[in-house]
Protein backbone atom coordinates (compact mmCIF):
# COMPACT_ATOMS: atom_id res chain seq x y z
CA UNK A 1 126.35 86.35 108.78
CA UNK A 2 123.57 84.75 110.69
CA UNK A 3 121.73 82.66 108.98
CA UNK A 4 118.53 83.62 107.26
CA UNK A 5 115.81 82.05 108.71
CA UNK A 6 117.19 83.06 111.69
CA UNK A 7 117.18 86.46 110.85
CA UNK A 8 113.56 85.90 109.65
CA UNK A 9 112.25 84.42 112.76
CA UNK A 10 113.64 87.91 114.57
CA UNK A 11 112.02 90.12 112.16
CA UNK A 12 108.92 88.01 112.74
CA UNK A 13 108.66 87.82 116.15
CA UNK A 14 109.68 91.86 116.51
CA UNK A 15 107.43 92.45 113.85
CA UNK A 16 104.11 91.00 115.69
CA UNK A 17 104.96 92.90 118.92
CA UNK A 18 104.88 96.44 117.36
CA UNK A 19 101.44 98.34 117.63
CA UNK A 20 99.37 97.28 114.96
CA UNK A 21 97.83 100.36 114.62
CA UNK A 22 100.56 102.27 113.41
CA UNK A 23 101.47 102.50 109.27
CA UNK A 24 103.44 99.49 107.95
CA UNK A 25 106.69 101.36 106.84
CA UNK A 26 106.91 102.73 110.72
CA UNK A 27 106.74 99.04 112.17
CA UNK A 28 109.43 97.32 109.49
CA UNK A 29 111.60 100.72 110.27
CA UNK A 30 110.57 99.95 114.47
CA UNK A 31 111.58 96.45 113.73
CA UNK A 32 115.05 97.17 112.24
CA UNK A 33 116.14 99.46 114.48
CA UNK A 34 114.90 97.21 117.54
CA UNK A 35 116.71 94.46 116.01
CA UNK A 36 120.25 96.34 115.02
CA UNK A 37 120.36 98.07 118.79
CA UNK A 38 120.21 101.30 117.03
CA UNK A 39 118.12 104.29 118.78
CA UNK A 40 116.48 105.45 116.57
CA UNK A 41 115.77 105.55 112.39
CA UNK A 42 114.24 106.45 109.31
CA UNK A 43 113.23 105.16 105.99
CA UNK A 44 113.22 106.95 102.83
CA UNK A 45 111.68 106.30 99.37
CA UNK A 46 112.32 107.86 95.62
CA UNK A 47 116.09 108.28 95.01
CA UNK A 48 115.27 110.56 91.80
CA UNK A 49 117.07 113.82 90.95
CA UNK A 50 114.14 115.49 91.93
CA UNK A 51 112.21 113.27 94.38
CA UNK A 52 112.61 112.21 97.54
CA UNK A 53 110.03 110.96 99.85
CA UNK A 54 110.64 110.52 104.11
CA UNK A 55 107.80 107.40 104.53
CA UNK A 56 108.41 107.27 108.33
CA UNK A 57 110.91 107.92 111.26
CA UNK A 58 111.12 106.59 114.77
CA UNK A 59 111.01 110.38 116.40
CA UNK A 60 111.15 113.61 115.53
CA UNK A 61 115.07 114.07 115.30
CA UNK A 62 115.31 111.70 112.83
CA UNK A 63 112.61 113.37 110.79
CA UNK A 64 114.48 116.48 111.02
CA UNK A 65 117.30 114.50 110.01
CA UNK A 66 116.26 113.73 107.10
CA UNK A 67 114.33 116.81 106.14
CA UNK A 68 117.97 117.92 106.45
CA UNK A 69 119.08 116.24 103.91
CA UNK A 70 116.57 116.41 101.71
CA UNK A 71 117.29 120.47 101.49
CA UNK A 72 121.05 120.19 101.66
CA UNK A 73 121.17 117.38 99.16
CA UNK A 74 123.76 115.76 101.26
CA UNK A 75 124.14 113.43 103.75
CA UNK A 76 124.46 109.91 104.67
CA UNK A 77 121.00 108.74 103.21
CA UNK A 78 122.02 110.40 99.83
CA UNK A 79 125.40 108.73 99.53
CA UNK A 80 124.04 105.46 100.29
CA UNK A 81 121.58 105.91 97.40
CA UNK A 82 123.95 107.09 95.10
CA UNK A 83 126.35 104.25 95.91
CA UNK A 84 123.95 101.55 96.61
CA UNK A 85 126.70 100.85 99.53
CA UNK A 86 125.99 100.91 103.37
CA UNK A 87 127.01 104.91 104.53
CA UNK A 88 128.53 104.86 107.86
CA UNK A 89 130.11 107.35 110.20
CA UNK A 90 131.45 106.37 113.93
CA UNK A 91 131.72 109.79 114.75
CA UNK A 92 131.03 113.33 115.23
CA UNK A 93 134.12 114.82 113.60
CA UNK A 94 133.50 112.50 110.74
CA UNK A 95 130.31 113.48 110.02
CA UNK A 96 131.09 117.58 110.26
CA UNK A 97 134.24 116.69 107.60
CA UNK A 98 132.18 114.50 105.38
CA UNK A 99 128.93 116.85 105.17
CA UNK A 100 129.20 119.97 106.30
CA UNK A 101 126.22 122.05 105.21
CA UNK A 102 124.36 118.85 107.36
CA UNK A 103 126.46 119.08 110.42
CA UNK A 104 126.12 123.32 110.78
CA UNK A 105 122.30 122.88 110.13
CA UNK A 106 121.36 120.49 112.36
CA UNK A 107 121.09 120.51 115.92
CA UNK A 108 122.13 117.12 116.75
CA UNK A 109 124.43 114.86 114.99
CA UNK A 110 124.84 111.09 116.28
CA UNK A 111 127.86 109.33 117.68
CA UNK A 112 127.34 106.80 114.73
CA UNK A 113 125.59 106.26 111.66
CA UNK A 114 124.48 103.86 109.48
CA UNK A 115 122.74 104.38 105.91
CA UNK A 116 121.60 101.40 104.58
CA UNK A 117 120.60 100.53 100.94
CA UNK A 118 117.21 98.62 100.27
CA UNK A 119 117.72 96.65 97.23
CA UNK A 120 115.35 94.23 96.92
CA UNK A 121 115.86 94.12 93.35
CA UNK A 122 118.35 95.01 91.09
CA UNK A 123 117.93 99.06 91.64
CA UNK A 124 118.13 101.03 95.11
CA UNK A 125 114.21 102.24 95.82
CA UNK A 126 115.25 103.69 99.25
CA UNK A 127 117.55 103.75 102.64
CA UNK A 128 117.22 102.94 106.13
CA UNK A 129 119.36 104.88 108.34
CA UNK A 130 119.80 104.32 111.90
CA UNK A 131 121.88 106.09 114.53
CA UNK A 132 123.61 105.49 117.73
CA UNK A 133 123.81 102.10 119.91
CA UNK A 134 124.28 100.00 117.19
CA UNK A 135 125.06 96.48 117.79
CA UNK A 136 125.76 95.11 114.32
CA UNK A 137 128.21 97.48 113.54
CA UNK A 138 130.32 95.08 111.83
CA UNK A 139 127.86 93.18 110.01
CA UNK A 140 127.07 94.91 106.99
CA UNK A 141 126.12 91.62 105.17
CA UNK A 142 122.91 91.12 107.69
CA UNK A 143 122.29 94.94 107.84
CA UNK A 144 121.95 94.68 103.85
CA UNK A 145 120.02 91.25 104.04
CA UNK A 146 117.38 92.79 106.49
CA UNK A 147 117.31 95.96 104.52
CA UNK A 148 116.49 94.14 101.18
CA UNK A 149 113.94 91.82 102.74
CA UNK A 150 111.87 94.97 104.60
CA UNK A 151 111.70 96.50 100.74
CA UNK A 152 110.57 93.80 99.52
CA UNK A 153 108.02 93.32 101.90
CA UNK A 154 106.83 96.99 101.55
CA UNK A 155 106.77 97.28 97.84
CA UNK A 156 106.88 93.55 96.71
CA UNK A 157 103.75 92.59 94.03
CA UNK A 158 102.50 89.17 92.69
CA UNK A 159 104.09 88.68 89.25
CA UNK A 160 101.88 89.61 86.70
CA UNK A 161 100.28 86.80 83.94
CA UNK A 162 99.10 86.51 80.52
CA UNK A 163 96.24 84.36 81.32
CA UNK A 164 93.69 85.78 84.21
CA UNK A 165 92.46 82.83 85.54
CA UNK A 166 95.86 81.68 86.72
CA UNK A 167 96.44 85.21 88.31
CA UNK A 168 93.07 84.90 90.19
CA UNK A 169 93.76 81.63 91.58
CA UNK A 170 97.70 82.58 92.67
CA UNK A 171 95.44 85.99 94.03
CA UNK A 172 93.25 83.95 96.28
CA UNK A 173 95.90 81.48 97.40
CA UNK A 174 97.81 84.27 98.79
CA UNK A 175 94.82 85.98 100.58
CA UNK A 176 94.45 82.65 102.36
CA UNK A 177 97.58 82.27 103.57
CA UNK A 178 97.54 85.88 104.94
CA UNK A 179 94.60 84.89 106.57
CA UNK A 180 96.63 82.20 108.23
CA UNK A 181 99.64 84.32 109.01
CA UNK A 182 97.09 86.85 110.79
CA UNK A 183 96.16 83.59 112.74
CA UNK A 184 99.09 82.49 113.39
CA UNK A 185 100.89 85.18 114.88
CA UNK A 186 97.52 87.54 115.72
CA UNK A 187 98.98 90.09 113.42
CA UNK A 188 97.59 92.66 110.90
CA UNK A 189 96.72 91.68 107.77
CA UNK A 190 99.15 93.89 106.08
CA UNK A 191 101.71 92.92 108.51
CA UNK A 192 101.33 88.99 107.25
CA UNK A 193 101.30 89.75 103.74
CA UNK A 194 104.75 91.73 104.55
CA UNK A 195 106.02 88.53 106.30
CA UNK A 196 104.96 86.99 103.36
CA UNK A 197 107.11 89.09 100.76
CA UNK A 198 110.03 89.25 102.82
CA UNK A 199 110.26 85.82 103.25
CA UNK A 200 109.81 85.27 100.06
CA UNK A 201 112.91 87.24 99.31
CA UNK A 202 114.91 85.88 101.89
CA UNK A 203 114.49 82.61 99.96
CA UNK A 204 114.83 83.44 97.20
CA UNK A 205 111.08 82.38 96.37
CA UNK A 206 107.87 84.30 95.24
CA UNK A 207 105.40 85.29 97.47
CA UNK A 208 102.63 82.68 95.61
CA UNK A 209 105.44 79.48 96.26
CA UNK A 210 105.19 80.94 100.20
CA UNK A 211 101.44 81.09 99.92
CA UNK A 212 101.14 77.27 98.85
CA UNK A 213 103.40 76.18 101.40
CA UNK A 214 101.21 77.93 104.00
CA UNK A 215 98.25 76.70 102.46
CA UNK A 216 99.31 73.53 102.73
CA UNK A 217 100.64 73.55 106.27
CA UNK A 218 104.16 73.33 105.56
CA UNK A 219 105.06 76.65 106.72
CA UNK A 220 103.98 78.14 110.06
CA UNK A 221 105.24 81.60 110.93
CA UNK A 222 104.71 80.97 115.03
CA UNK A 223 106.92 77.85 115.01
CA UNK A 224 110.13 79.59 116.88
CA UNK A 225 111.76 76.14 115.88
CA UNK A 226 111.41 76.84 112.56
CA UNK A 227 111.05 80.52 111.81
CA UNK A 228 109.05 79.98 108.91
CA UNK A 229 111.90 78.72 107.15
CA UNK A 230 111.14 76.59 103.70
């Protein structure tokens, strides 16, 4: 596995030259599927019995993908939920063995697939799955690492605090680094404060330690050298 930061510094940079415009789950899915090679993807959200939410795919047969899926209640998306493993098929036949109801409904199936696990904490809260051209076929460890660090950067939250005063100040301390972050890179605000959380993660930090070191000049997200590394 490559290491972090350097992973980092490509979701960064791949990050900043998506369309700001579009939603934030559509860029850190654009991102990840830029970065594995992969031609296109999907992210899903809400693993329950009886939920399941699509928040974004690259194009529309990946959407129909996993609207697929979401009737059949199978596919690779599912089992990668249920397993909280990376789901992968290299090929056609596998994929009409493995889930059939998916492969006769369907109008397209991919050469390859991979279902990835976000687990940015200690329970799955959704998948990425991308399909075909994938270049990091091999390496599930940085697929899983990337995975992780784009849910925590969509769902991750300050830590909450008895005393409110403390909370403000860690509140405000994070809004300014944003602020520098949108600077920095000339980025969307929601885009920084996803940098933010996913580096945070990738550190093994919290999102307020990040913040400081912003604050205090430490960190800078548009030093390539660095990568926003700690």
């Amino acid at each position: 596995m490559r290491n972090r930061s350097e992973l980092m510094l490509r979701l960064t940079h791949t990050l900043a030259a998506l369309p700001a415009a579009d939603p934030l789950p559509l860029r850190m899915c654009l991102a990840f599927v830029e970065i594995v090679g992969a031609s296109g993807g999907s992210m899903t959200l809400g693993y329950a019995s009886t939920e399941r939410t699509m928040l974004c795919a690259t194009d529309d047969a990946s959407a129909r993908f996993e609207d697929a899926q979401d009737f059949l209640r199978e596919g690779p998306s599912l089992d990668a939920f249920r397993t909280g493993q990376v789901v992968a098929s290299l090929s056609v036949e596998d994929q009409r063995h493995r889930w059939p109801g998916l492969a006769s409904t369907v109008d397209l199936l991919w050469s390859s697939i991979r279902a990835i696990p976000m687990l940015p904490g200690s329970a799955v809260m959704g998948v990425l799955t991308v399909h075909d051209g994938l270049r990091m076929l091999g390496d599930v460890e940085e697929l899983g690492f990337l995975a992780d660090a784009i849910g925590a950067a969509i769902i991750g939250d300050l830590p909450a605090h008895d005393e409110e005063s403390q909370l403000w100040t860690e509140r405000d301390r994070v809004s300014q680094a944003t602020g520098m972050v949108v600077a920095q890179l000339r980025i969307a605000p929601a885009d920084a404060l996803a940098l933010l959380r996913a580096h945070a993660f990738a550190h093994e930090s919290t999102v307020v330690e990040v913040s400081r070191r912003v604050v205090e000049r430490k960190l800078d997200f548009s030093r390539s050298d660095r990568g926003g590394s700690s």
